[in-house]
PDB file of N, CA and C in Angstrom:
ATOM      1  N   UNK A   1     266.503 100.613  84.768  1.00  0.00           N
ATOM      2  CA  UNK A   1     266.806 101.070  86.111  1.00  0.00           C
ATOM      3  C   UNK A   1     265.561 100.870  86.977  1.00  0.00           C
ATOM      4  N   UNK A   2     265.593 100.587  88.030  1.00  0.00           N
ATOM      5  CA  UNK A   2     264.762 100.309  89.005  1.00  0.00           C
ATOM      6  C   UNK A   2     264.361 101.536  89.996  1.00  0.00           C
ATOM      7  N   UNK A   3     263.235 101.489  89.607  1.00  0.00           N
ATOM      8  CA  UNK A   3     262.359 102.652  90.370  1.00  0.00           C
ATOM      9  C   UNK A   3     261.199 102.350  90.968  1.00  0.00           C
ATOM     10  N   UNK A   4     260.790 102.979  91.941  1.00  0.00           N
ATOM     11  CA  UNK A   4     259.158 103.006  92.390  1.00  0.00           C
ATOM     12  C   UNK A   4     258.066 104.050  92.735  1.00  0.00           C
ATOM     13  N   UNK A   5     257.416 104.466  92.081  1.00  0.00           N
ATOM     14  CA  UNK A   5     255.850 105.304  91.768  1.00  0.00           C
ATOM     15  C   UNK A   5     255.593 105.500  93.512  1.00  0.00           C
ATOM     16  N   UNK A   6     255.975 106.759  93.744  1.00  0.00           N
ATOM     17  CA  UNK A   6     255.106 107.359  95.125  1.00  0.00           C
ATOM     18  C   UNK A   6     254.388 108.800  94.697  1.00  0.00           C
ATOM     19  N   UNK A   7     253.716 109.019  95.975  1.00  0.00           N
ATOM     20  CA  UNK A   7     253.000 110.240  96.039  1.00  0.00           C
ATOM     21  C   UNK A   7     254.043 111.402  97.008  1.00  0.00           C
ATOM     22  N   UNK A   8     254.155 112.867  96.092  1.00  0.00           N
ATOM     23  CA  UNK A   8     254.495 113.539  96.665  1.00  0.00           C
ATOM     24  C   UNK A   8     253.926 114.462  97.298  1.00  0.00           C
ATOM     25  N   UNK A   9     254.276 115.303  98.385  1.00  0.00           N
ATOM     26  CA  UNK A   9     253.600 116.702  98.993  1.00  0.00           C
ATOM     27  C   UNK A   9     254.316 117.821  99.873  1.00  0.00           C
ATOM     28  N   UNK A  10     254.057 118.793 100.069  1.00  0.00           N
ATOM     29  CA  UNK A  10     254.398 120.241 100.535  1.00  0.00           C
ATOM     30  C   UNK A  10     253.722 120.360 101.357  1.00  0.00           C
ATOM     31  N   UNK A  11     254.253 119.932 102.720  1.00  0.00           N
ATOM     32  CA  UNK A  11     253.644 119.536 103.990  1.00  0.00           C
ATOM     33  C   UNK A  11     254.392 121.141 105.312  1.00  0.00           C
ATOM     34  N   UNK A  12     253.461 122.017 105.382  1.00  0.00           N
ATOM     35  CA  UNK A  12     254.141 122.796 106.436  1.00  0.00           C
ATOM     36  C   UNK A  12     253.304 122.716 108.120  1.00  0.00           C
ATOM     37  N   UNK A  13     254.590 122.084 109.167  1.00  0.00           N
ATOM     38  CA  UNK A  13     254.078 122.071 110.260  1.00  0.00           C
ATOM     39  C   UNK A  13     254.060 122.833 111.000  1.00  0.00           C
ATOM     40  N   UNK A  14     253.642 123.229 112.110  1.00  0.00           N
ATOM     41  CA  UNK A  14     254.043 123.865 113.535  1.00  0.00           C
ATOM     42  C   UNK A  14     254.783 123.244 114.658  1.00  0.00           C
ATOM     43  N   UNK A  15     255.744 123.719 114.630  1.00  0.00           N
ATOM     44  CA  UNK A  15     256.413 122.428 115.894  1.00  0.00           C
ATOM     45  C   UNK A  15     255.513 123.100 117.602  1.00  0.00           C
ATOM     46  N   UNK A  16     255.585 121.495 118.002  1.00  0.00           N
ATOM     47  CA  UNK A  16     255.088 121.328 118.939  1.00  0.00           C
ATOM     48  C   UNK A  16     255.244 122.802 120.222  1.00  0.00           C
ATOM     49  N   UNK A  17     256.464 123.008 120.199  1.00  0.00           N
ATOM     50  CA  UNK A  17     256.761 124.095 121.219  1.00  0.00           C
ATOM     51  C   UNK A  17     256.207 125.355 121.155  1.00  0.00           C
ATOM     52  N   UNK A  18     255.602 125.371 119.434  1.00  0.00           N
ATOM     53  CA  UNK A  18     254.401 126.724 119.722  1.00  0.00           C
ATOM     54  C   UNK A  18     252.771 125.946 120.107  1.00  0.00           C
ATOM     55  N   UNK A  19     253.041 124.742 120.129  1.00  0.00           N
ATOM     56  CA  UNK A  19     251.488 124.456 120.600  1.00  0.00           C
ATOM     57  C   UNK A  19     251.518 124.192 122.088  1.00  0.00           C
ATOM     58  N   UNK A  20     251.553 125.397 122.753  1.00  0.00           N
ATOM     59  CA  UNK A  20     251.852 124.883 124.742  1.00  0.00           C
ATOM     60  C   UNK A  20     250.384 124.882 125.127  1.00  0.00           C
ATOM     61  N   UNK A  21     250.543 124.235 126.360  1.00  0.00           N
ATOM     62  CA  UNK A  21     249.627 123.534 127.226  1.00  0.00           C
ATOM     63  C   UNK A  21     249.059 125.015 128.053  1.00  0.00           C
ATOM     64  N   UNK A  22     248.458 124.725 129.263  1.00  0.00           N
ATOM     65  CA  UNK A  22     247.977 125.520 130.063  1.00  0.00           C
ATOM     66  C   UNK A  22     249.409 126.351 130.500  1.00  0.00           C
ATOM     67  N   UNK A  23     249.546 127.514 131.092  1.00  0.00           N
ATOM     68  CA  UNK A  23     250.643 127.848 132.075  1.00  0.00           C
ATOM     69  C   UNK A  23     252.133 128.086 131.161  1.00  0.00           C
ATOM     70  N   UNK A  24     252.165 128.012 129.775  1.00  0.00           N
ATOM     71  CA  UNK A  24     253.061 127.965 128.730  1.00  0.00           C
ATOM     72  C   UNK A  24     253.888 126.398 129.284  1.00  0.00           C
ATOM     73  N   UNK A  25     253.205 125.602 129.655  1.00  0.00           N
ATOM     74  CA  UNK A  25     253.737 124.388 129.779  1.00  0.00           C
ATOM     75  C   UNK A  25     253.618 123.493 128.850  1.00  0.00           C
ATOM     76  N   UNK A  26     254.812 123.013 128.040  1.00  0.00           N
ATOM     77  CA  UNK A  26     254.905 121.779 126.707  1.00  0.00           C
ATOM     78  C   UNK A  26     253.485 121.050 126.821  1.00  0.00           C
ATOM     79  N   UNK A  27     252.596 121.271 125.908  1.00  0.00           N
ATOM     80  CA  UNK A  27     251.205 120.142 126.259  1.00  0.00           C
ATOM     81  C   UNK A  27     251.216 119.324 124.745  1.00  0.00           C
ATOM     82  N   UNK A  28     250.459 119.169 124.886  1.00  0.00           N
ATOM     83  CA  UNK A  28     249.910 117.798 123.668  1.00  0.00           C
ATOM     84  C   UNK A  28     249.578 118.753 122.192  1.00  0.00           C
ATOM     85  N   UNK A  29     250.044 118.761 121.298  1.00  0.00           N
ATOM     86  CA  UNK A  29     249.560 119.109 119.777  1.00  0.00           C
ATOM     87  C   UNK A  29     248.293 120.129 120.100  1.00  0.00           C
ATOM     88  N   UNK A  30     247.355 121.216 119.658  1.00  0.00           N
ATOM     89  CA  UNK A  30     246.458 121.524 119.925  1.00  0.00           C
ATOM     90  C   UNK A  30     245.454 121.370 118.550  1.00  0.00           C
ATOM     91  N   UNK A  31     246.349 121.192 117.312  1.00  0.00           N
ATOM     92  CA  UNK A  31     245.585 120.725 116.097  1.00  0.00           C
ATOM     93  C   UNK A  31     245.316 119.090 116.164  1.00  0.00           C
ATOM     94  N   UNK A  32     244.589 119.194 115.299  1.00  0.00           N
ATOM     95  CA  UNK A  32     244.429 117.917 114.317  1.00  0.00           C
ATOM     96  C   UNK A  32     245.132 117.234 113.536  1.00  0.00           C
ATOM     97  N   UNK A  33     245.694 115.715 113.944  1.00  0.00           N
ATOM     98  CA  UNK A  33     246.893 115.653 112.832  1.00  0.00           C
ATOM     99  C   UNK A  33     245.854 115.344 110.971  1.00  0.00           C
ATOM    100  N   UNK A  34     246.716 115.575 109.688  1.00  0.00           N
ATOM    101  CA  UNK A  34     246.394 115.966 108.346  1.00  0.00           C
ATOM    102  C   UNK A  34     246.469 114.648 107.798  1.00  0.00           C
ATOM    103  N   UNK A  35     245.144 113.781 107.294  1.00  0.00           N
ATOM    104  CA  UNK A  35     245.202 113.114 106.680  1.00  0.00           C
ATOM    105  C   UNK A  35     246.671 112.692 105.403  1.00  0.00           C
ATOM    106  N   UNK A  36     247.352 111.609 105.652  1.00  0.00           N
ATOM    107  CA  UNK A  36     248.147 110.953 104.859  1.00  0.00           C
ATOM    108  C   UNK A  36     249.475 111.477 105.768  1.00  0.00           C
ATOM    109  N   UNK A  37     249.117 112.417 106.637  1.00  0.00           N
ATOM    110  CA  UNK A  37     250.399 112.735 107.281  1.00  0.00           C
ATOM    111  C   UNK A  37     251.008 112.782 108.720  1.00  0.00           C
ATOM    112  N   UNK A  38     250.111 111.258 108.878  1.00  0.00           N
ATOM    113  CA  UNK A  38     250.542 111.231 110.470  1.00  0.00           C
ATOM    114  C   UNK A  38     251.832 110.643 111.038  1.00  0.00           C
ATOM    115  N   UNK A  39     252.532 110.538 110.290  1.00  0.00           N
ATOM    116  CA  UNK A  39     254.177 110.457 110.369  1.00  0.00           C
ATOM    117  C   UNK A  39     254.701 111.594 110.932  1.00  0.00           C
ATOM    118  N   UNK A  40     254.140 113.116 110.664  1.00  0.00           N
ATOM    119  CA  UNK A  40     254.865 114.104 111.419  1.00  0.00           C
ATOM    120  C   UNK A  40     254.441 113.930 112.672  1.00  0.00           C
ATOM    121  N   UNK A  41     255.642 114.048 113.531  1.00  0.00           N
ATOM    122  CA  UNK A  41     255.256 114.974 115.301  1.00  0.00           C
ATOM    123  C   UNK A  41     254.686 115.547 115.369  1.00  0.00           C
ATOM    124  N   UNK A  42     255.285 116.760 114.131  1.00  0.00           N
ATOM    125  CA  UNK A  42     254.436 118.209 115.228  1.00  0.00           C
ATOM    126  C   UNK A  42     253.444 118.147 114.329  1.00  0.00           C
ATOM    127  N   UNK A  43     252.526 119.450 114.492  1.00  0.00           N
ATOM    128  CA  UNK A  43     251.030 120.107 114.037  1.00  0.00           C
ATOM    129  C   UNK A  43     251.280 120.459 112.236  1.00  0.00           C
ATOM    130  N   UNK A  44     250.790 119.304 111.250  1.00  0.00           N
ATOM    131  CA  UNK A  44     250.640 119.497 110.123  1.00  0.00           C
ATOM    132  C   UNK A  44     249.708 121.055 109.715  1.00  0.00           C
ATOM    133  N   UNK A  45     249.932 122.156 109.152  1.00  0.00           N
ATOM    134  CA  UNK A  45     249.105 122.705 108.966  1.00  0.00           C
ATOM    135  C   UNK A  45     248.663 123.425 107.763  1.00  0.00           C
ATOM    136  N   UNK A  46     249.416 122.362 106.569  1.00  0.00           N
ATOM    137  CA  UNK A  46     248.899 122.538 105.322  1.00  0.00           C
ATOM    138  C   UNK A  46     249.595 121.395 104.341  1.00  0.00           C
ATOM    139  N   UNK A  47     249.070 120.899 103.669  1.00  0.00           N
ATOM    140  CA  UNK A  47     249.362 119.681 102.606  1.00  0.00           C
ATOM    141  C   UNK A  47     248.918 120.198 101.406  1.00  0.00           C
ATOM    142  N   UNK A  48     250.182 120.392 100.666  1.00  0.00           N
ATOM    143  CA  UNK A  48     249.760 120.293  98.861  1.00  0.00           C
ATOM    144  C   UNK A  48     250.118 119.546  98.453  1.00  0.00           C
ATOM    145  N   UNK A  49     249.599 118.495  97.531  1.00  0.00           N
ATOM    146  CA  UNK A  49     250.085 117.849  96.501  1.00  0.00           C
ATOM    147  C   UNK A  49     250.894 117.996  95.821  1.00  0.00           C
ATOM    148  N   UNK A  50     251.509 117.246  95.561  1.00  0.00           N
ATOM    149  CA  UNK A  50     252.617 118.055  94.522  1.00  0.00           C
ATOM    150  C   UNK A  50     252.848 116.802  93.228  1.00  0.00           C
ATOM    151  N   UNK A  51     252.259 115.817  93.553  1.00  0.00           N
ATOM    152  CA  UNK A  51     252.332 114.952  92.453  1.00  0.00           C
ATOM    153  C   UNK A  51     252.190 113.422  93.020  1.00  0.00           C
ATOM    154  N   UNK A  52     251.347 112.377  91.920  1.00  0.00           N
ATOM    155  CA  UNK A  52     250.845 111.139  92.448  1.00  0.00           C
ATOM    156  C   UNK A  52     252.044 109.967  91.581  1.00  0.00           C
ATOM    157  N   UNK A  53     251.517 109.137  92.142  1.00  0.00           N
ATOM    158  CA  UNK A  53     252.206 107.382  91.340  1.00  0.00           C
ATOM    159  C   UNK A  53     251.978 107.903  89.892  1.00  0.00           C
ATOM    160  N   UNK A  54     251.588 108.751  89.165  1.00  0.00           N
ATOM    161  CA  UNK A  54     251.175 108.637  87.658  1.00  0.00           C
ATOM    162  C   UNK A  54     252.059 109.840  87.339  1.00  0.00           C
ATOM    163  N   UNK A  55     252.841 110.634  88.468  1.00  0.00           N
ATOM    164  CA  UNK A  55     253.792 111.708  87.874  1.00  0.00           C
ATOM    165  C   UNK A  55     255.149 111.412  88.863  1.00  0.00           C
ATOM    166  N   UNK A  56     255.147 111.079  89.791  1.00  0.00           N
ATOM    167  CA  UNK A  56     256.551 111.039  90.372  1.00  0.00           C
ATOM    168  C   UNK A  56     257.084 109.278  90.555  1.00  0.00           C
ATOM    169  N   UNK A  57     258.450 109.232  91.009  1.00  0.00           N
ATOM    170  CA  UNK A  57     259.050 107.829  91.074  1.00  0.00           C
ATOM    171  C   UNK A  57     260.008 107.974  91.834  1.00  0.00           C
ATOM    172  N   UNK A  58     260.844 106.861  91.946  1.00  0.00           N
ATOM    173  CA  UNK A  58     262.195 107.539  92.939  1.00  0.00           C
ATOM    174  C   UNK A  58     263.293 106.271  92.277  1.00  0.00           C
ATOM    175  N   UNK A  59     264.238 106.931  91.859  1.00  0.00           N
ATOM    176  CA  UNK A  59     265.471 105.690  91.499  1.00  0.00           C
ATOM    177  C   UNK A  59     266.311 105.079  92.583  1.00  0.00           C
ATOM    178  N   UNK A  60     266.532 103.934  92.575  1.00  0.00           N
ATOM    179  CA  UNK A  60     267.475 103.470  93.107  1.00  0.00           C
ATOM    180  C   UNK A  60     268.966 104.202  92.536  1.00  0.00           C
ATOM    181  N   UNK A  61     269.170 104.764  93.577  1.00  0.00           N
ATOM    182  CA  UNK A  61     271.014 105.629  93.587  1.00  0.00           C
ATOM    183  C   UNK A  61     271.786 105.133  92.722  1.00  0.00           C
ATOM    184  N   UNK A  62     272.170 104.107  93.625  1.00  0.00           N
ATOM    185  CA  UNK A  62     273.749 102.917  93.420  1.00  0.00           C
ATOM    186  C   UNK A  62     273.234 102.242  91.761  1.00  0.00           C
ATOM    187  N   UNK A  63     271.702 101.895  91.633  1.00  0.00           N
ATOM    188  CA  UNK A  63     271.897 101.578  90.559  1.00  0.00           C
ATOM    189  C   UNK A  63     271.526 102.834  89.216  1.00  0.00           C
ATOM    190  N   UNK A  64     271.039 104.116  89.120  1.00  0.00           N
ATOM    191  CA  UNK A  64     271.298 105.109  88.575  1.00  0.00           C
ATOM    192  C   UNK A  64     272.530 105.508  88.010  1.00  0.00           C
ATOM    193  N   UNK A  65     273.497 105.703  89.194  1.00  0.00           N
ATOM    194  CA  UNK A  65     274.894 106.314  88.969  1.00  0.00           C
ATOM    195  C   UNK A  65     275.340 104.698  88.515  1.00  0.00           C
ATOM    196  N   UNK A  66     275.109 103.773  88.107  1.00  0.00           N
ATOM    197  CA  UNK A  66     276.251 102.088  87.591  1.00  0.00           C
ATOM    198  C   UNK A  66     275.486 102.470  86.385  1.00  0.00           C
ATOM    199  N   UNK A  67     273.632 102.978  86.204  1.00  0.00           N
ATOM    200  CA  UNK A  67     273.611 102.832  84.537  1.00  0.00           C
ATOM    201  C   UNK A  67     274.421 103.996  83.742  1.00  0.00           C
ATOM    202  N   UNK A  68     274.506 105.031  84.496  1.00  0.00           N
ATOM    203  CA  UNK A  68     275.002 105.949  83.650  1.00  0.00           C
ATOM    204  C   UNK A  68     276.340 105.732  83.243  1.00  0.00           C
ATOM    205  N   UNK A  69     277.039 105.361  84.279  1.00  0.00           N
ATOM    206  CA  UNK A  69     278.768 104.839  84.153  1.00  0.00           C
ATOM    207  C   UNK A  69     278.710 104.120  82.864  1.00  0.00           C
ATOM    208  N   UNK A  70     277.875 102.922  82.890  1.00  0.00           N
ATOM    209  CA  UNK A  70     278.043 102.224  82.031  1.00  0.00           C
ATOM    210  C   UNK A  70     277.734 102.674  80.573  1.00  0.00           C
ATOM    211  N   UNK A  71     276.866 103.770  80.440  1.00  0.00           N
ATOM    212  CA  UNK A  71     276.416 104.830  79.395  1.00  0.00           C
ATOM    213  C   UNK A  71     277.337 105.298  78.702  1.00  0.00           C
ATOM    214  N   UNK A  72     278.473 106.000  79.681  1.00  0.00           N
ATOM    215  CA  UNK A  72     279.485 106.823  79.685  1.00  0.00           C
ATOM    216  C   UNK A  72     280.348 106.136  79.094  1.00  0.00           C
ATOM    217  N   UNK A  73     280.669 104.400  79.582  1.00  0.00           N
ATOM    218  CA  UNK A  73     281.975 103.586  78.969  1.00  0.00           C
ATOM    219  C   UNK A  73     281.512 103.378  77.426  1.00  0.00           C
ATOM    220  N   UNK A  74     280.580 102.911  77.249  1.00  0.00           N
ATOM    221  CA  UNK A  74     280.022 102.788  75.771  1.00  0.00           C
ATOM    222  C   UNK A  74     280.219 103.231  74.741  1.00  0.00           C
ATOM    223  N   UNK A  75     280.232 104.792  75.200  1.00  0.00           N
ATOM    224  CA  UNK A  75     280.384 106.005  73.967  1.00  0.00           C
ATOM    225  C   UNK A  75     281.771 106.196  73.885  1.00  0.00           C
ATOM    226  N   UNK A  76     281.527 106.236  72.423  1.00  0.00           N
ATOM    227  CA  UNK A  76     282.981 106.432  71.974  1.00  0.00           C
ATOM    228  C   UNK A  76     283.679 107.958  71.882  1.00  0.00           C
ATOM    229  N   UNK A  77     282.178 108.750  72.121  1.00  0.00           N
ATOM    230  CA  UNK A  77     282.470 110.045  71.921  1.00  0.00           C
ATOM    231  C   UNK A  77     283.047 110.754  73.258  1.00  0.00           C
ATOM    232  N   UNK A  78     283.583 109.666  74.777  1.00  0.00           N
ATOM    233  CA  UNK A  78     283.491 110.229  75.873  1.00  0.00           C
ATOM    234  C   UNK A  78     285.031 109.413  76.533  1.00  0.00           C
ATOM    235  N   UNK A  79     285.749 110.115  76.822  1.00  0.00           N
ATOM    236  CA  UNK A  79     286.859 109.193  77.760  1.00  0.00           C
ATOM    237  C   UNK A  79     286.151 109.230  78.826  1.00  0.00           C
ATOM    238  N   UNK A  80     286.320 107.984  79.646  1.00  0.00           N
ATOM    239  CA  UNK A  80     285.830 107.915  80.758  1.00  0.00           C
ATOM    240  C   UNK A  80     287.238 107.269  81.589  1.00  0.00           C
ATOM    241  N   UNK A  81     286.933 108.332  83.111  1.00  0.00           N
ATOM    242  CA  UNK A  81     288.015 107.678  84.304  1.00  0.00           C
ATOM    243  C   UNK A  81     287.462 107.779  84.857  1.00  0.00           C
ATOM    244  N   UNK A  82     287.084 106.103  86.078  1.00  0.00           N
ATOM    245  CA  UNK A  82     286.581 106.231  87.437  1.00  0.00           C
ATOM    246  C   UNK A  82     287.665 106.557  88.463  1.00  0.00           C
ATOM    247  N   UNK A  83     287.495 107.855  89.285  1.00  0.00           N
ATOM    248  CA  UNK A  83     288.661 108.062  89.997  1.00  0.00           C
ATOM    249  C   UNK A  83     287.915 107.436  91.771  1.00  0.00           C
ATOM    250  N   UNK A  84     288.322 106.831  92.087  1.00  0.00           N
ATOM    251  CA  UNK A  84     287.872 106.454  93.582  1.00  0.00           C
ATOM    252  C   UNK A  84     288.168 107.625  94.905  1.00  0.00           C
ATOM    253  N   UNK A  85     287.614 107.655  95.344  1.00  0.00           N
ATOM    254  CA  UNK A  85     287.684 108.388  96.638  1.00  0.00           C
ATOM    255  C   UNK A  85     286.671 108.630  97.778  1.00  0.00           C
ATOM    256  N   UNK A  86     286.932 109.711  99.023  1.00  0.00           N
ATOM    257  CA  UNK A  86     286.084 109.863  99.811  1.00  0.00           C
ATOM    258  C   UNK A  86     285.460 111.168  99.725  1.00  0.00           C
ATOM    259  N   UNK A  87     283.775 111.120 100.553  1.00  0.00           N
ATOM    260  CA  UNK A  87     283.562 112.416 100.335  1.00  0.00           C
ATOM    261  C   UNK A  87     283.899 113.064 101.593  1.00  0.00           C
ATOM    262  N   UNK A  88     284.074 114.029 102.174  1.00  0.00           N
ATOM    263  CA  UNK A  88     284.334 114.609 103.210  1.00  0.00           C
ATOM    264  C   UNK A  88     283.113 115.955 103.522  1.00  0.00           C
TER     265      UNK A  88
END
């Protein structure tokens, strides 16, 4: 199965609307944005690690749920029915 090695973290921000400007007028961030996490908008104001490329990964879905199916048809110890449908 096809996977790829990222870094995870426990990122808590402040949204912007508690960081106001002069006059309680919407202003600009008043922190510092947090190294590795300048993808957030608002005001990063704590980063934990939670795990690197040497402990976390991420599977491809579509092909996860086809290896297991195919897991499932194999065994003799398992009836298997694909029932099709939608999710709602």
């Amino acid at each position: 199965i096809m996977y790829r090695r990222l870094t995870c973290a426990s990122i808590r921000v402040a949204p912007q609307k508690q960081n106001l400007g002069t006059a309680g007028q919407q202003g600009r961030p008043r922190g510092k944005k947090l190294e590795g996490v300048e993808w957030v908008d608002d005001v990063a104001t704590f980063v934990q690690p939670l795990g690197d490329e040497s402990t976390i990964a991420q599977v491809h879905p579509k092909m996860l749920c086809e290896a297991m199916w195919d897991s499932v048809q194999q065994n003799d110890n398992f009836d298997s029915l694909l029932m099709k449908g939608k999710v709602a």
